[in-house]
N, C-alpha and C. Protein backbone atom coordinates (compact mmCIF):
# COMPACT_ATOMS: atom_id res chain seq x y z
N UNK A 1 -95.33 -16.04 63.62
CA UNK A 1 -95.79 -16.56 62.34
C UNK A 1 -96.73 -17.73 62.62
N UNK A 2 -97.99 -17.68 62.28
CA UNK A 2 -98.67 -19.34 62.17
C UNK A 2 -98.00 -20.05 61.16
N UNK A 3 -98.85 -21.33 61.61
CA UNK A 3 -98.54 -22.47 60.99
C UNK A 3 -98.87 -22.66 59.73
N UNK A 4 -99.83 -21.90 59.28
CA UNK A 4 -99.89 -21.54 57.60
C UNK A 4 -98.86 -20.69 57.01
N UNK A 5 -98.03 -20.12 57.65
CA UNK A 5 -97.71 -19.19 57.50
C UNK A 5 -96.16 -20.20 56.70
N UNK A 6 -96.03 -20.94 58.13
CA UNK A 6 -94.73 -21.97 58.01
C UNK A 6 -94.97 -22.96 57.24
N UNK A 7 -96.27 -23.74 56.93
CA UNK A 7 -96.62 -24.55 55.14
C UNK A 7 -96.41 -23.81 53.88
N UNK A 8 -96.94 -22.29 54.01
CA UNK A 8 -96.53 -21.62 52.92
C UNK A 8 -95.03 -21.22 52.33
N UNK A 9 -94.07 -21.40 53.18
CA UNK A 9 -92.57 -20.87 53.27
C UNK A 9 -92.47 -22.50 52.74
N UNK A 10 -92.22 -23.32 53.51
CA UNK A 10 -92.03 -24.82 52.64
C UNK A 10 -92.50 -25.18 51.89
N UNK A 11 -94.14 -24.87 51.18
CA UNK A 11 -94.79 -24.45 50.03
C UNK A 11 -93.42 -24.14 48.90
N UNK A 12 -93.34 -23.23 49.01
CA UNK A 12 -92.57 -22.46 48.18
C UNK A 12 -91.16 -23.03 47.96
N UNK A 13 -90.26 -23.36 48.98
CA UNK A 13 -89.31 -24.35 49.22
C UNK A 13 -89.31 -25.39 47.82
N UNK A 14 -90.32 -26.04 48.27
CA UNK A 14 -90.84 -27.62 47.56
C UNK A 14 -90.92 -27.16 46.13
N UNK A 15 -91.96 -26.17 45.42
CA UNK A 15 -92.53 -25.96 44.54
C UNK A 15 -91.01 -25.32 43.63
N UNK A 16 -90.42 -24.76 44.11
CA UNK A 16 -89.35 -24.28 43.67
C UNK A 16 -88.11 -25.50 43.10
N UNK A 17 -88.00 -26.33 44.06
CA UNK A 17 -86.93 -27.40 44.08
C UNK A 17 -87.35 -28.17 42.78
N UNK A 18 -88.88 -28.50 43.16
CA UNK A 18 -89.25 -29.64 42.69
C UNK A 18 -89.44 -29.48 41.30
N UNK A 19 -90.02 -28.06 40.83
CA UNK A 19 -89.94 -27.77 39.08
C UNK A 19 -89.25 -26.72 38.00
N UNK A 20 -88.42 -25.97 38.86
CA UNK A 20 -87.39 -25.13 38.04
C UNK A 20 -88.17 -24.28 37.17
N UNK A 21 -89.28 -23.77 37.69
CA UNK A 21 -90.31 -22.50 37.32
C UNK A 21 -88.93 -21.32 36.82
N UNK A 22 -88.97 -20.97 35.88
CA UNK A 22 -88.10 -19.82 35.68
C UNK A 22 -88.93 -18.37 36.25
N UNK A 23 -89.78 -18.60 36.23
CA UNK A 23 -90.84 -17.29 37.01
C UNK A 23 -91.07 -17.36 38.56
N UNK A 24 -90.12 -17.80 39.05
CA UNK A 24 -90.25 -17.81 40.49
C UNK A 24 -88.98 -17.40 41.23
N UNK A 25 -88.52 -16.36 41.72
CA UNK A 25 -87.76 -16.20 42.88
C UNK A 25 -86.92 -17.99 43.37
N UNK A 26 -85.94 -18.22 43.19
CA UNK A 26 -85.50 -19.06 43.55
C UNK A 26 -85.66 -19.52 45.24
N UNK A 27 -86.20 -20.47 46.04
CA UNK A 27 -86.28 -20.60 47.62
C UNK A 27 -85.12 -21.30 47.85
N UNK A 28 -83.87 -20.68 48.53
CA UNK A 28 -82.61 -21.78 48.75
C UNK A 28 -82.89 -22.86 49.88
N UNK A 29 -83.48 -22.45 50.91
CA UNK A 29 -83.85 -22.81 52.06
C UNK A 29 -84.86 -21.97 52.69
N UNK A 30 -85.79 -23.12 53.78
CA UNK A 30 -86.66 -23.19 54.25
C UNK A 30 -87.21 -23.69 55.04
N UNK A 31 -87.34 -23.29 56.63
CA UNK A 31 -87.42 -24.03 57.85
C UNK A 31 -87.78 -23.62 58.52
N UNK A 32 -89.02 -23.84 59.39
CA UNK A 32 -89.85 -22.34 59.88
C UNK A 32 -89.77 -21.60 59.45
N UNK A 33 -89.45 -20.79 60.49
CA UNK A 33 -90.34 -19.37 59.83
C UNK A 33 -88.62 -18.58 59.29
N UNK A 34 -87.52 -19.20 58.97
CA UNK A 34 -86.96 -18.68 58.12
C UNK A 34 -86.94 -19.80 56.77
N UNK A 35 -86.75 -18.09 55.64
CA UNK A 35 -86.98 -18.66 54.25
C UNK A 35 -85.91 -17.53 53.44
N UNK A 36 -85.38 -18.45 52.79
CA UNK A 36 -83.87 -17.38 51.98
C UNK A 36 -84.19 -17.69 50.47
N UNK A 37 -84.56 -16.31 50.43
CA UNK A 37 -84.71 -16.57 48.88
C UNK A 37 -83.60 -15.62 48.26
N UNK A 38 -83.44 -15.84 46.30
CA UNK A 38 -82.46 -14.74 45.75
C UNK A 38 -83.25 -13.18 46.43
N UNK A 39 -82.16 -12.94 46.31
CA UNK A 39 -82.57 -11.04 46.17
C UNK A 39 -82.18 -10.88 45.21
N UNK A 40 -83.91 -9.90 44.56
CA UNK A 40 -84.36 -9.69 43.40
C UNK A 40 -84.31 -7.98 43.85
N UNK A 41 -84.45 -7.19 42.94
CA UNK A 41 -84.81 -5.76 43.52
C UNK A 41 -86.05 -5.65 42.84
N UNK A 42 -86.61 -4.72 43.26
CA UNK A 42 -88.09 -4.83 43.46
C UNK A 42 -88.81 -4.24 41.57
N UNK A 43 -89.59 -4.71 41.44
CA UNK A 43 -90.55 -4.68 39.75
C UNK A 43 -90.01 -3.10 39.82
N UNK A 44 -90.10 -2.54 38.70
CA UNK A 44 -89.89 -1.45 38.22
C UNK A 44 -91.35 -0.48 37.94
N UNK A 45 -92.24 -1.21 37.44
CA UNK A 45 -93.50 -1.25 36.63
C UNK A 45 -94.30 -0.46 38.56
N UNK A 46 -94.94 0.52 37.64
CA UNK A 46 -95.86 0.80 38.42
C UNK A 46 -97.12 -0.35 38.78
N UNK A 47 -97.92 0.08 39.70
CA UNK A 47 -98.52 -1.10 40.16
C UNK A 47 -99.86 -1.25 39.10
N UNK A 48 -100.26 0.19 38.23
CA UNK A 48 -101.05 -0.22 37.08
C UNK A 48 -100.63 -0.97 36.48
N UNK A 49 -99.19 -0.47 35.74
CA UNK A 49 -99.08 -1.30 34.30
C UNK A 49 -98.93 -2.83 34.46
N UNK A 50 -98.27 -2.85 35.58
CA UNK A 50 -97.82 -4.75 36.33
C UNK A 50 -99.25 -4.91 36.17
N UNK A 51 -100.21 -4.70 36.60
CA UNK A 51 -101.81 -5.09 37.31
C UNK A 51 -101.90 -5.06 35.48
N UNK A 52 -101.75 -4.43 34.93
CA UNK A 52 -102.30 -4.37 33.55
C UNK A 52 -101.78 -5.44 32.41
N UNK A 53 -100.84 -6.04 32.79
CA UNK A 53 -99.78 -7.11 32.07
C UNK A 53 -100.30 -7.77 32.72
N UNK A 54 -100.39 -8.37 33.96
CA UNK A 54 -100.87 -9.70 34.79
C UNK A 54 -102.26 -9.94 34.19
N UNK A 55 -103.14 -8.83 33.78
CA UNK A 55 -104.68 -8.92 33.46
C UNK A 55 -104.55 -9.47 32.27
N UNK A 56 -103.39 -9.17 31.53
CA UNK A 56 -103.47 -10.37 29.80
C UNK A 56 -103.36 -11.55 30.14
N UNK A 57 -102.47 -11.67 30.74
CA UNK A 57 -101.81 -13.29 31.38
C UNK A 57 -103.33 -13.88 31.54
N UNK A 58 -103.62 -13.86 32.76
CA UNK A 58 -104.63 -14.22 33.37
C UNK A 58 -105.97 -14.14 32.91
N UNK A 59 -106.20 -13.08 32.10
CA UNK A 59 -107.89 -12.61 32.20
C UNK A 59 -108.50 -13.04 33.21
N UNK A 60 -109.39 -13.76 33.52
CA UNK A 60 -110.59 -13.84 34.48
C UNK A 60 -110.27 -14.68 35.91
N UNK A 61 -108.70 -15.36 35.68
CA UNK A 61 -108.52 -16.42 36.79
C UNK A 61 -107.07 -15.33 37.60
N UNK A 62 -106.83 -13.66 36.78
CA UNK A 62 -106.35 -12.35 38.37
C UNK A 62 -107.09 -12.56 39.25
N UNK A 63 -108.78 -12.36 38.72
CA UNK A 63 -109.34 -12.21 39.72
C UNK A 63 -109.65 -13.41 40.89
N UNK A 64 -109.22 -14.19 40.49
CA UNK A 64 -109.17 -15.53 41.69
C UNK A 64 -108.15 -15.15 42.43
N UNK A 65 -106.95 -15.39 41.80
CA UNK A 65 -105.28 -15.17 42.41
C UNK A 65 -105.53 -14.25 43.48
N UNK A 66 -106.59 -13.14 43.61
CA UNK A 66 -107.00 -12.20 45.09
C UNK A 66 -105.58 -11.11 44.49
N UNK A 67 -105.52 -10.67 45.58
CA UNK A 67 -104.50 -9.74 46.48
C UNK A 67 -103.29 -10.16 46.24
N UNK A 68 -102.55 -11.17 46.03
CA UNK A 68 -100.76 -11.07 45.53
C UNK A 68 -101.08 -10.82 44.29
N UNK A 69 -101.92 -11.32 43.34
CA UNK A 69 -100.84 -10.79 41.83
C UNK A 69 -100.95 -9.12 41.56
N UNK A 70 -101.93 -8.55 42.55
CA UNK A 70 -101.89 -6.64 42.44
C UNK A 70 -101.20 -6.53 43.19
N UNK A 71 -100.57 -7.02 43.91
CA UNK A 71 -98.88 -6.36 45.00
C UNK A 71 -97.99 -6.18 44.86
N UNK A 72 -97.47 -4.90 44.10
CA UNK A 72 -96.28 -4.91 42.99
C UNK A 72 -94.92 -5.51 43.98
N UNK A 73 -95.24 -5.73 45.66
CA UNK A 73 -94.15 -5.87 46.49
C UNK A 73 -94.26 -7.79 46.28
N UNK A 74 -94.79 -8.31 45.39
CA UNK A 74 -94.89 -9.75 45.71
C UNK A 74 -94.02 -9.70 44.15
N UNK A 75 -93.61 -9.00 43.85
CA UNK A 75 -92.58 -9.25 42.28
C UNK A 75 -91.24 -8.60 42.40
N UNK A 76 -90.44 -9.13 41.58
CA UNK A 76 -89.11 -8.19 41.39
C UNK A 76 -88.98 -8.79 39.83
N UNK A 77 -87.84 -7.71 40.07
CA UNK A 77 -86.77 -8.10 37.89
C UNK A 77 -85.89 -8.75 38.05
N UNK A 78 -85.68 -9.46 37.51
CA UNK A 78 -84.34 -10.42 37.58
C UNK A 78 -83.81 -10.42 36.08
N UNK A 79 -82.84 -9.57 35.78
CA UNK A 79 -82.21 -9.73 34.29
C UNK A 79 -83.05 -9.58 33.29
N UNK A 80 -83.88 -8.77 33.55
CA UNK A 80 -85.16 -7.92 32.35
C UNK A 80 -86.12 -8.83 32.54
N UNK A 81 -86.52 -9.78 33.28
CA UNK A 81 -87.96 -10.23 33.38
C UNK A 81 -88.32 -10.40 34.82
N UNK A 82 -89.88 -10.16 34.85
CA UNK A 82 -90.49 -10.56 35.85
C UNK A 82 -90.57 -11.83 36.60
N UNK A 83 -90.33 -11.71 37.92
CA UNK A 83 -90.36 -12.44 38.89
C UNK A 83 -91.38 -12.68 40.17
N UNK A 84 -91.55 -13.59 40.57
CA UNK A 84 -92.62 -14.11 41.87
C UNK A 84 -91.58 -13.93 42.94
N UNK A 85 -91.97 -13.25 43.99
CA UNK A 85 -91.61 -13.75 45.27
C UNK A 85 -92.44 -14.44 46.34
N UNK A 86 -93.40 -14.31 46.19
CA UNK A 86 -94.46 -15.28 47.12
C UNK A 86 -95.43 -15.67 46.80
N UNK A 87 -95.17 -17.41 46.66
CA UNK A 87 -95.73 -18.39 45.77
C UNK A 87 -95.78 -19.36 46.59
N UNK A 88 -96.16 -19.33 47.58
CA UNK A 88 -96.26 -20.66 48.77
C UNK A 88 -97.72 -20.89 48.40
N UNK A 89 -99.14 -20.45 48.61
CA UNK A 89 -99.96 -20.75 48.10
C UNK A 89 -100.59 -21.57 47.00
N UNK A 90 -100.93 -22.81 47.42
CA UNK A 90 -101.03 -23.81 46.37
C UNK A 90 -101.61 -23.24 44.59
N UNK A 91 -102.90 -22.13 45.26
CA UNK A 91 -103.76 -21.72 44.33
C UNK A 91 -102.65 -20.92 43.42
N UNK A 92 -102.12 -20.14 44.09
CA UNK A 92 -101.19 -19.53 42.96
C UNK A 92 -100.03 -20.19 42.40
N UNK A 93 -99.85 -21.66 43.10
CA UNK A 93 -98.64 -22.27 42.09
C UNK A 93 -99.44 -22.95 40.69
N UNK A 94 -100.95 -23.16 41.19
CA UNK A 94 -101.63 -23.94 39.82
C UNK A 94 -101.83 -22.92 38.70
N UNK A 95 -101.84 -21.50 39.37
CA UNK A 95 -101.79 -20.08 37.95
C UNK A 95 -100.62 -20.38 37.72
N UNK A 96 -99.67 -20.50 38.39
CA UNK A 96 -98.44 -19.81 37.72
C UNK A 96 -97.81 -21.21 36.40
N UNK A 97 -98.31 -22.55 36.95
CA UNK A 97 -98.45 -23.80 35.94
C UNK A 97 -98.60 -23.89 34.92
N UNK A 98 -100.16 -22.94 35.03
CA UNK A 98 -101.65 -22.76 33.92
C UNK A 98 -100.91 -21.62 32.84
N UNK A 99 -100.16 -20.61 33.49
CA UNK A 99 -99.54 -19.77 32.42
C UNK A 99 -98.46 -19.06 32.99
N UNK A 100 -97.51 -20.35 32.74
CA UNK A 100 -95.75 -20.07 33.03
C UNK A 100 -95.41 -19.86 31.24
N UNK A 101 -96.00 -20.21 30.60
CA UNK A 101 -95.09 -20.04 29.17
C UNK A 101 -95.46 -18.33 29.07
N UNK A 102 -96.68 -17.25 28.98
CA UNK A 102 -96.74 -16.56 29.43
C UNK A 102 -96.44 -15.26 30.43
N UNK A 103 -96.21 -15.68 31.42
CA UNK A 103 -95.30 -15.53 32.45
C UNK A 103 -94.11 -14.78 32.37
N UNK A 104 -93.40 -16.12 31.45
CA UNK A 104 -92.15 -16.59 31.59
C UNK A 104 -91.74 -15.34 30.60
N UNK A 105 -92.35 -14.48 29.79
CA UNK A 105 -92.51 -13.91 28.76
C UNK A 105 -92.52 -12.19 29.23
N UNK A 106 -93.03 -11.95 30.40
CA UNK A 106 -92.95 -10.55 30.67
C UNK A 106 -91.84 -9.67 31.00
N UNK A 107 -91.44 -8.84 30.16
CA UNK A 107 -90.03 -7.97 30.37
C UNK A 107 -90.30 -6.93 31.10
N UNK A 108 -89.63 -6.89 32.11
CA UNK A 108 -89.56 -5.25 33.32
C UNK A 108 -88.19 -4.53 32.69
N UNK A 109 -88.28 -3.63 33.17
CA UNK A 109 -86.63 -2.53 33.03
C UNK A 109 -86.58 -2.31 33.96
């Protein structure tokens, strides 16, 4: 694992502790390159319709977020709503900030 690799895992750690995001995968711990998060089971939503719900959220600032918010493997359900699992990336903790009320709002089955 690089060393970005190991800011991003404590990334996530921090960001988690520090604001009680209900749209985030809980990080229990985090220390190198191990990182324990809840187990979530994986989004339900095909990778259109997720990609197609994230595109309301977001409109024009998906296309910044790159490559995790179309990775249906970077989400799970947790008790009928959508969840983040990898959110170490600063840029995607300022989306998920910008529209957590949103977010916080999407139901999976």
């Amino acid at each position: 694992m690089s060393v970005a690799g190991l800011v991003k895992n404590f990334s996530e750690f921090l960001f988690d502790f520090l604001s009680e995001r209900h749209f985030v995968v809980p990080t229990y711990f985090s220390i190198g390159i191990i990182n324990v998060q809840r187990h979530v089971p994986n989004c339900e939503l095909s990778p259109s319709r997720l990609l197609k719900k994230l595109r309301k959220v977001f409109n024009s600032d998906c296309w910044e977020a790159g490559r995790l918010f179309s990775n249906p493997k970077n989400f799970g359900g947790w008790n009928g709503w959508l969840v983040i699992r990898d959110y170490g990336n600063r840029h995607t903790q300022k989306l998920i900030i910008k529209h957590l009320s949103q977010l916080s709002n999407i139901q999976v089955p």
